[in-house]
N, C-alpha and C. Protein backbone atom coordinates (compact mmCIF):
# COMPACT_ATOMS: atom_id res chain seq x y z
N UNK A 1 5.26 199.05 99.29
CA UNK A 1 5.51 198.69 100.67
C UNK A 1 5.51 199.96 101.52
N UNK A 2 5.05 199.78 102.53
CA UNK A 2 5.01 201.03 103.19
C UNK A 2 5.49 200.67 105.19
N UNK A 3 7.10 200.57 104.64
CA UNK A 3 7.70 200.55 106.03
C UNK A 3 6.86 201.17 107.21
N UNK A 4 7.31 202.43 107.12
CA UNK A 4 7.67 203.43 108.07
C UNK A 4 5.60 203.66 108.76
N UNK A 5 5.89 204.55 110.04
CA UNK A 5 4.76 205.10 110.27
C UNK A 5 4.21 206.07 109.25
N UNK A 6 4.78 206.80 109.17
CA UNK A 6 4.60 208.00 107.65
C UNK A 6 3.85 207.58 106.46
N UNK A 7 4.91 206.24 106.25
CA UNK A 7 3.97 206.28 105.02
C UNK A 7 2.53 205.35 105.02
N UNK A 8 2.66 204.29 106.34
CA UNK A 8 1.65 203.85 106.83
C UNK A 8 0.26 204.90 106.25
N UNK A 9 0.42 205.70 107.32
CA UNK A 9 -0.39 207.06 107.30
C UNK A 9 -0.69 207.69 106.04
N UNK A 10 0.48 207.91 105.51
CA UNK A 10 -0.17 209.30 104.01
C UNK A 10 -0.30 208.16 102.99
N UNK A 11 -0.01 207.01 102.72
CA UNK A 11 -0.37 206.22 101.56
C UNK A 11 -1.68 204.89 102.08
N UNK A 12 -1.94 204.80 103.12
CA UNK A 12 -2.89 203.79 103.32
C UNK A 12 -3.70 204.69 104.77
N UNK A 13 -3.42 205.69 105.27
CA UNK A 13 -4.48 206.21 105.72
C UNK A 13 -4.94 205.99 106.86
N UNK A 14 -3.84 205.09 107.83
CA UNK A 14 -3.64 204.66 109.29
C UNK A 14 -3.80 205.89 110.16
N UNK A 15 -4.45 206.05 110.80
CA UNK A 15 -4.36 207.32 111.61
C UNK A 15 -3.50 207.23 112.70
N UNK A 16 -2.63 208.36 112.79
CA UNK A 16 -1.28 208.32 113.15
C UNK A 16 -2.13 208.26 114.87
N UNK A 17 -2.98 208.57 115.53
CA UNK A 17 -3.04 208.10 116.85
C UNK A 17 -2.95 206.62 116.80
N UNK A 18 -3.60 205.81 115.96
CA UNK A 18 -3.72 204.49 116.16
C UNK A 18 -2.16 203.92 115.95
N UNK A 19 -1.44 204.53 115.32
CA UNK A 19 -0.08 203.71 115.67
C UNK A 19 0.52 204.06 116.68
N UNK A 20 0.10 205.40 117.08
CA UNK A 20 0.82 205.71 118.39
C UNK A 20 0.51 205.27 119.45
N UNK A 21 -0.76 204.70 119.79
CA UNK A 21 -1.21 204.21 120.78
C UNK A 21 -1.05 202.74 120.38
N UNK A 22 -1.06 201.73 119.21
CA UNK A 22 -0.99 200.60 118.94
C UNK A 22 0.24 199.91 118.78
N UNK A 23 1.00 200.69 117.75
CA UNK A 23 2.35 200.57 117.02
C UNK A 23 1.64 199.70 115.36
N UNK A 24 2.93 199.89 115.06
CA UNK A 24 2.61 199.44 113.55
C UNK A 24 2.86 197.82 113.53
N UNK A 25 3.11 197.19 114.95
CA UNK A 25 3.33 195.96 114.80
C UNK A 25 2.10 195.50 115.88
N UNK A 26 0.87 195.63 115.21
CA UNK A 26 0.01 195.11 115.84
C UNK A 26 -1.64 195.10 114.85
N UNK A 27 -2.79 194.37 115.54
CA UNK A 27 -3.69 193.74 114.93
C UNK A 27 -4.54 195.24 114.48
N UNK A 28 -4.47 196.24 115.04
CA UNK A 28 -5.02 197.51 114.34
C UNK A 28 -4.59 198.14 113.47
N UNK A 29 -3.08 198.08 113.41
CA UNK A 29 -2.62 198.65 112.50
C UNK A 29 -3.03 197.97 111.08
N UNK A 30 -2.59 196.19 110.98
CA UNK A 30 -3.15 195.75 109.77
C UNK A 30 -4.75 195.97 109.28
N UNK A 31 -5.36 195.72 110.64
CA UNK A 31 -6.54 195.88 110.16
C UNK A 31 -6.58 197.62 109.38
N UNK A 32 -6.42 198.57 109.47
CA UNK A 32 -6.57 199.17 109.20
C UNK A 32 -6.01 199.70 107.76
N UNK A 33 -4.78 198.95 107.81
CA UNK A 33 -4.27 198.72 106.00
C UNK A 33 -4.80 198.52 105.21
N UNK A 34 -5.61 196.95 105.77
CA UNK A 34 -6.65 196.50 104.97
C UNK A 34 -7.89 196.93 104.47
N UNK A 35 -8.46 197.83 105.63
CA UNK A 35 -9.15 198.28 105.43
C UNK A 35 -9.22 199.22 103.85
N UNK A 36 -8.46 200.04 104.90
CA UNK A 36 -8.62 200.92 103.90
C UNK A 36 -7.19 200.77 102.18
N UNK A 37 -7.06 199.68 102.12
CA UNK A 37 -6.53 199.11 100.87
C UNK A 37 -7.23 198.65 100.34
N UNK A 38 -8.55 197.92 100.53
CA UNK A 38 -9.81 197.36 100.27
C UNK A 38 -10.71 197.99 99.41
N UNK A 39 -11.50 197.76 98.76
CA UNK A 39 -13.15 198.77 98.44
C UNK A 39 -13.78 197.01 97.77
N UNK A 40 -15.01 197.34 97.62
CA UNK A 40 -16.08 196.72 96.64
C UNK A 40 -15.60 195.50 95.89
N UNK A 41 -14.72 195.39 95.23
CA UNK A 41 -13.99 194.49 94.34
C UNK A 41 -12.90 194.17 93.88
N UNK A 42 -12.14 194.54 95.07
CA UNK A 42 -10.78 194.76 95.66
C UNK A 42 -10.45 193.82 96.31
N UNK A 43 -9.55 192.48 96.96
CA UNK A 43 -9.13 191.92 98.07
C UNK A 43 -7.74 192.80 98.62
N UNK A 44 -7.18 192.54 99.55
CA UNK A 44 -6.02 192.93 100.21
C UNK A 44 -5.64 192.17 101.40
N UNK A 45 -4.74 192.30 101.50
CA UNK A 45 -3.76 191.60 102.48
C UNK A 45 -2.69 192.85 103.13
N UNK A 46 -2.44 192.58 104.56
CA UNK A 46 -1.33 193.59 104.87
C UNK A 46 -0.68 192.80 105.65
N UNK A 47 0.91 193.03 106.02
CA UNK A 47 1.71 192.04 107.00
C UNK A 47 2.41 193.25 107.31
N UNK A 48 2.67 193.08 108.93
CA UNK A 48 3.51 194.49 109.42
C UNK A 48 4.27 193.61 110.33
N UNK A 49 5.58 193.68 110.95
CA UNK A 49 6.09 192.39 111.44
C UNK A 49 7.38 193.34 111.64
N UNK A 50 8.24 192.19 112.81
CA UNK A 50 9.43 192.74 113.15
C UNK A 50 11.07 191.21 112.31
N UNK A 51 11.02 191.64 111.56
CA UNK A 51 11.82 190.69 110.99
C UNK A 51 13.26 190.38 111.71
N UNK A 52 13.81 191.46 111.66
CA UNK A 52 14.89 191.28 112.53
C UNK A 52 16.40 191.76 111.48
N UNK A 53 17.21 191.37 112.35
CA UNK A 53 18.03 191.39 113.33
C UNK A 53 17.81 191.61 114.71
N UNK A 54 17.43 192.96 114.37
CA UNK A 54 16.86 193.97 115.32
C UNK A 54 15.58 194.28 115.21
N UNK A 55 15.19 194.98 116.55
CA UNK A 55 14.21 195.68 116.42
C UNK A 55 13.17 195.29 117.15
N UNK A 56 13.15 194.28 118.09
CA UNK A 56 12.53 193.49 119.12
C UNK A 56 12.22 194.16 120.20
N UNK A 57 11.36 193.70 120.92
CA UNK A 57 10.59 194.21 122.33
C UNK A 57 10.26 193.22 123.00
N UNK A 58 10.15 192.87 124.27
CA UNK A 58 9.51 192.05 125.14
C UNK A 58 8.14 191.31 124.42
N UNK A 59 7.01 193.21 124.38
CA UNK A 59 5.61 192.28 123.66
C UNK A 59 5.78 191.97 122.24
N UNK A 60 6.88 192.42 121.39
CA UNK A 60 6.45 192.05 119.93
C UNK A 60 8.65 191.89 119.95
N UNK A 61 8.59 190.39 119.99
CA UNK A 61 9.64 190.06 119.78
C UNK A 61 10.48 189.97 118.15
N UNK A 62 11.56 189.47 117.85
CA UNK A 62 11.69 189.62 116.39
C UNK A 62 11.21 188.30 116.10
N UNK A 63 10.58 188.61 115.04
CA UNK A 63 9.95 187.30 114.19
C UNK A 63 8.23 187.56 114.16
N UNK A 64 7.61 188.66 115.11
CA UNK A 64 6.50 188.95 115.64
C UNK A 64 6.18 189.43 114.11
N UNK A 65 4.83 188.67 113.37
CA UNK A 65 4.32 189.10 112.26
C UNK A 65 2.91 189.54 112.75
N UNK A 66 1.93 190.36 112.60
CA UNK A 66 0.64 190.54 112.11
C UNK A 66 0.23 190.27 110.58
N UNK A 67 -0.51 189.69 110.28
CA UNK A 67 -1.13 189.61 108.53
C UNK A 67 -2.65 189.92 108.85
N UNK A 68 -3.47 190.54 108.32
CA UNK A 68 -4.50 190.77 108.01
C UNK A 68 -5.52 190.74 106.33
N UNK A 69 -6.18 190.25 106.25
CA UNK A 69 -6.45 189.99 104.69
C UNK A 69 -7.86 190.14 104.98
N UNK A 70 -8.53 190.86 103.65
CA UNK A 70 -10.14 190.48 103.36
C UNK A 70 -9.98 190.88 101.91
N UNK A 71 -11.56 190.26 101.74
CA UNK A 71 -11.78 190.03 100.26
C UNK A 71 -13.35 190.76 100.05
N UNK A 72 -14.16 191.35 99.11
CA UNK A 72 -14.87 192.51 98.60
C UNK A 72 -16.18 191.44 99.69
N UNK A 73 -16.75 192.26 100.06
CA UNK A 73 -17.74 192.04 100.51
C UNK A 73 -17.45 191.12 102.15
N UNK A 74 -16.29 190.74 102.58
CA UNK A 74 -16.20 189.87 103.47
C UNK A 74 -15.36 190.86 104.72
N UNK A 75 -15.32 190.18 105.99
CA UNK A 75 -15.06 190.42 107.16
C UNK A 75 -13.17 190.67 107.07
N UNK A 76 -12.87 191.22 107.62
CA UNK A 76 -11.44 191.69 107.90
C UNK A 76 -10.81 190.48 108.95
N UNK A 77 -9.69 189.31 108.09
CA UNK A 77 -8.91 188.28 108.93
C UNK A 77 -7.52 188.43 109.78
N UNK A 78 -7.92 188.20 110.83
CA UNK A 78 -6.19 188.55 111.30
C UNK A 78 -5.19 187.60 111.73
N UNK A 79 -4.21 187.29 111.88
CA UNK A 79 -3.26 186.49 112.47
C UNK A 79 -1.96 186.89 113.12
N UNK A 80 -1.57 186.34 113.97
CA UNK A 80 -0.51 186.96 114.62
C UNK A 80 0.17 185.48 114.32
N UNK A 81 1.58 186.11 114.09
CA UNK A 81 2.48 184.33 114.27
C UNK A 81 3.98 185.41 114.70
N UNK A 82 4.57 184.18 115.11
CA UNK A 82 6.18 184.16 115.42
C UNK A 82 6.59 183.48 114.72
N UNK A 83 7.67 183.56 113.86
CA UNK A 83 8.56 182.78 113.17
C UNK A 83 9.87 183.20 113.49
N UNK A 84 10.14 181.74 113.36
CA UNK A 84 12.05 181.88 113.49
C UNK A 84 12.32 181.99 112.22
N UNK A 85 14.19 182.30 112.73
CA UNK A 85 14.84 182.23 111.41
C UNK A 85 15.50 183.85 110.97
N UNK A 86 16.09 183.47 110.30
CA UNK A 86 16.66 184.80 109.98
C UNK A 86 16.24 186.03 109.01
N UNK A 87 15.98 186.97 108.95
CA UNK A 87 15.65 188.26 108.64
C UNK A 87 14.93 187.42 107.23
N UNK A 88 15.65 187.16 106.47
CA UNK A 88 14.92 186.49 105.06
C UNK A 88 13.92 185.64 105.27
N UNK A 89 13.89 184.50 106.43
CA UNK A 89 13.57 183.22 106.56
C UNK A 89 12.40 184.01 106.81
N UNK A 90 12.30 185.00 108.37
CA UNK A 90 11.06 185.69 108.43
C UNK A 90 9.91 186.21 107.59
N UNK A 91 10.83 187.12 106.57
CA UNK A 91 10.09 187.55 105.63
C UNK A 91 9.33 186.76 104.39
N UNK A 92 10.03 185.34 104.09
CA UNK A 92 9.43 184.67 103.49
C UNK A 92 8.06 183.47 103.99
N UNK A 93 8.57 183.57 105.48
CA UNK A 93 7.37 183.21 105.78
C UNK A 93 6.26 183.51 106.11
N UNK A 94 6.34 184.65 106.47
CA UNK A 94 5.15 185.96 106.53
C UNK A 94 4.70 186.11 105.31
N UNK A 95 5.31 185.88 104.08
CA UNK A 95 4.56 186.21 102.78
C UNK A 95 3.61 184.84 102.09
N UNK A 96 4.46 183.90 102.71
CA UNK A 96 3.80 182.19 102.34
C UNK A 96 2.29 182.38 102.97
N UNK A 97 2.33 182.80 104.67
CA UNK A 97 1.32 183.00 105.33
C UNK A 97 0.28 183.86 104.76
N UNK A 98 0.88 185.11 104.53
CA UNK A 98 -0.44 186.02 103.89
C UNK A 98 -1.18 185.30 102.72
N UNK A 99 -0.35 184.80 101.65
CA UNK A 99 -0.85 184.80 100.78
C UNK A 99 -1.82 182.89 100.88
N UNK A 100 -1.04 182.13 101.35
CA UNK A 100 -2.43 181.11 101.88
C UNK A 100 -3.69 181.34 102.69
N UNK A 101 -3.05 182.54 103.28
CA UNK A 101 -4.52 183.10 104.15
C UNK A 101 -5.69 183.62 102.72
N UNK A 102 -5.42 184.71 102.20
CA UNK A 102 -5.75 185.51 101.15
C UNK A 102 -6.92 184.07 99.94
N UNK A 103 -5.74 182.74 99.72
CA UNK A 103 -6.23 182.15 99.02
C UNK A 103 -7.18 181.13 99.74
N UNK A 104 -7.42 181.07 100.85
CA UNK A 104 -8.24 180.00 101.90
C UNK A 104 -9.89 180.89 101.34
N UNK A 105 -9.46 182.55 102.13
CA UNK A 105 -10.82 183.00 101.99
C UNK A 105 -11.00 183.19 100.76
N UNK A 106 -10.19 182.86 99.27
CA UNK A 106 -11.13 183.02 98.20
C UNK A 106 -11.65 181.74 97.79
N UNK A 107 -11.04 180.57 98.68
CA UNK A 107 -11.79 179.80 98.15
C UNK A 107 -13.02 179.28 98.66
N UNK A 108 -13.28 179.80 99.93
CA UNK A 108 -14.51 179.62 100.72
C UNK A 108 -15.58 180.70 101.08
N UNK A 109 -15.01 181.66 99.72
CA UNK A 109 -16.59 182.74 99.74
C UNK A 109 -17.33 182.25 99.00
N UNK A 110 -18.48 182.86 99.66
CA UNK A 110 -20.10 182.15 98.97
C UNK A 110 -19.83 182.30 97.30
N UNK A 111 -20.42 181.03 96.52
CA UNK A 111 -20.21 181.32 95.18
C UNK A 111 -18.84 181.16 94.38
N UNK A 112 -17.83 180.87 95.15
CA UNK A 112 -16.65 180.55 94.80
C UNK A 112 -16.73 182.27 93.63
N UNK A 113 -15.53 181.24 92.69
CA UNK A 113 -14.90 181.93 91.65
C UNK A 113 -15.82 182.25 90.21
């Protein structure tokens, strides 16, 4: 897992302007997780999100998730959702989400499985 901006950056390779100008709770930042978490025969998924208690803003309130997912050879997916609920409730639904996203596009790439 890679909370922080830092490690965003030195373990997945986010370039620290793009969070500074984006934040880590937004559709560039995942995309760019993904990206570069990705290669050839690789899928990935990234979720960057404000779970809560705290930690809310006007534009990215708590509950504010990004997920982004692609799979080897395919286009980079994004989603933005709000979920209620509490700090757990959030986080488990951001993970339900990624990972039905993740399994939609493997089941509708050319050639299946």
């Amino acid at each position: 897992m890679t909370y922080s901006n830092e490690a965003k950056h030195a373990q997945l390779k986010v370039p620290k302007r793009l969070l500074a100008k984006f934040g880590a709770v937004s559709r560039e930042a995942v995309e760019a997780m993904v990206k570069n978490g990705s290669d050839n025969t690789h899928a990935c998924i990234a979720v960057s999100g404000i779970a809560g208690p705290a930690g809310g803003s006007e534009d990215n309130p708590v509950g504010t998730v990004w997920i982004a997912a692609v799979i080897p050879d395919g286009d980079i997916h994004t989603q933005r959702h709000r979920f209620a609920g509490s700090r757990s409730e959030v986080r488990q639904r951001a993970v339900n989400q990624a990972f039905g996203m993740l399994i939609g596009l493997l089941e509708h790439q050319d050639g299946g499985w």
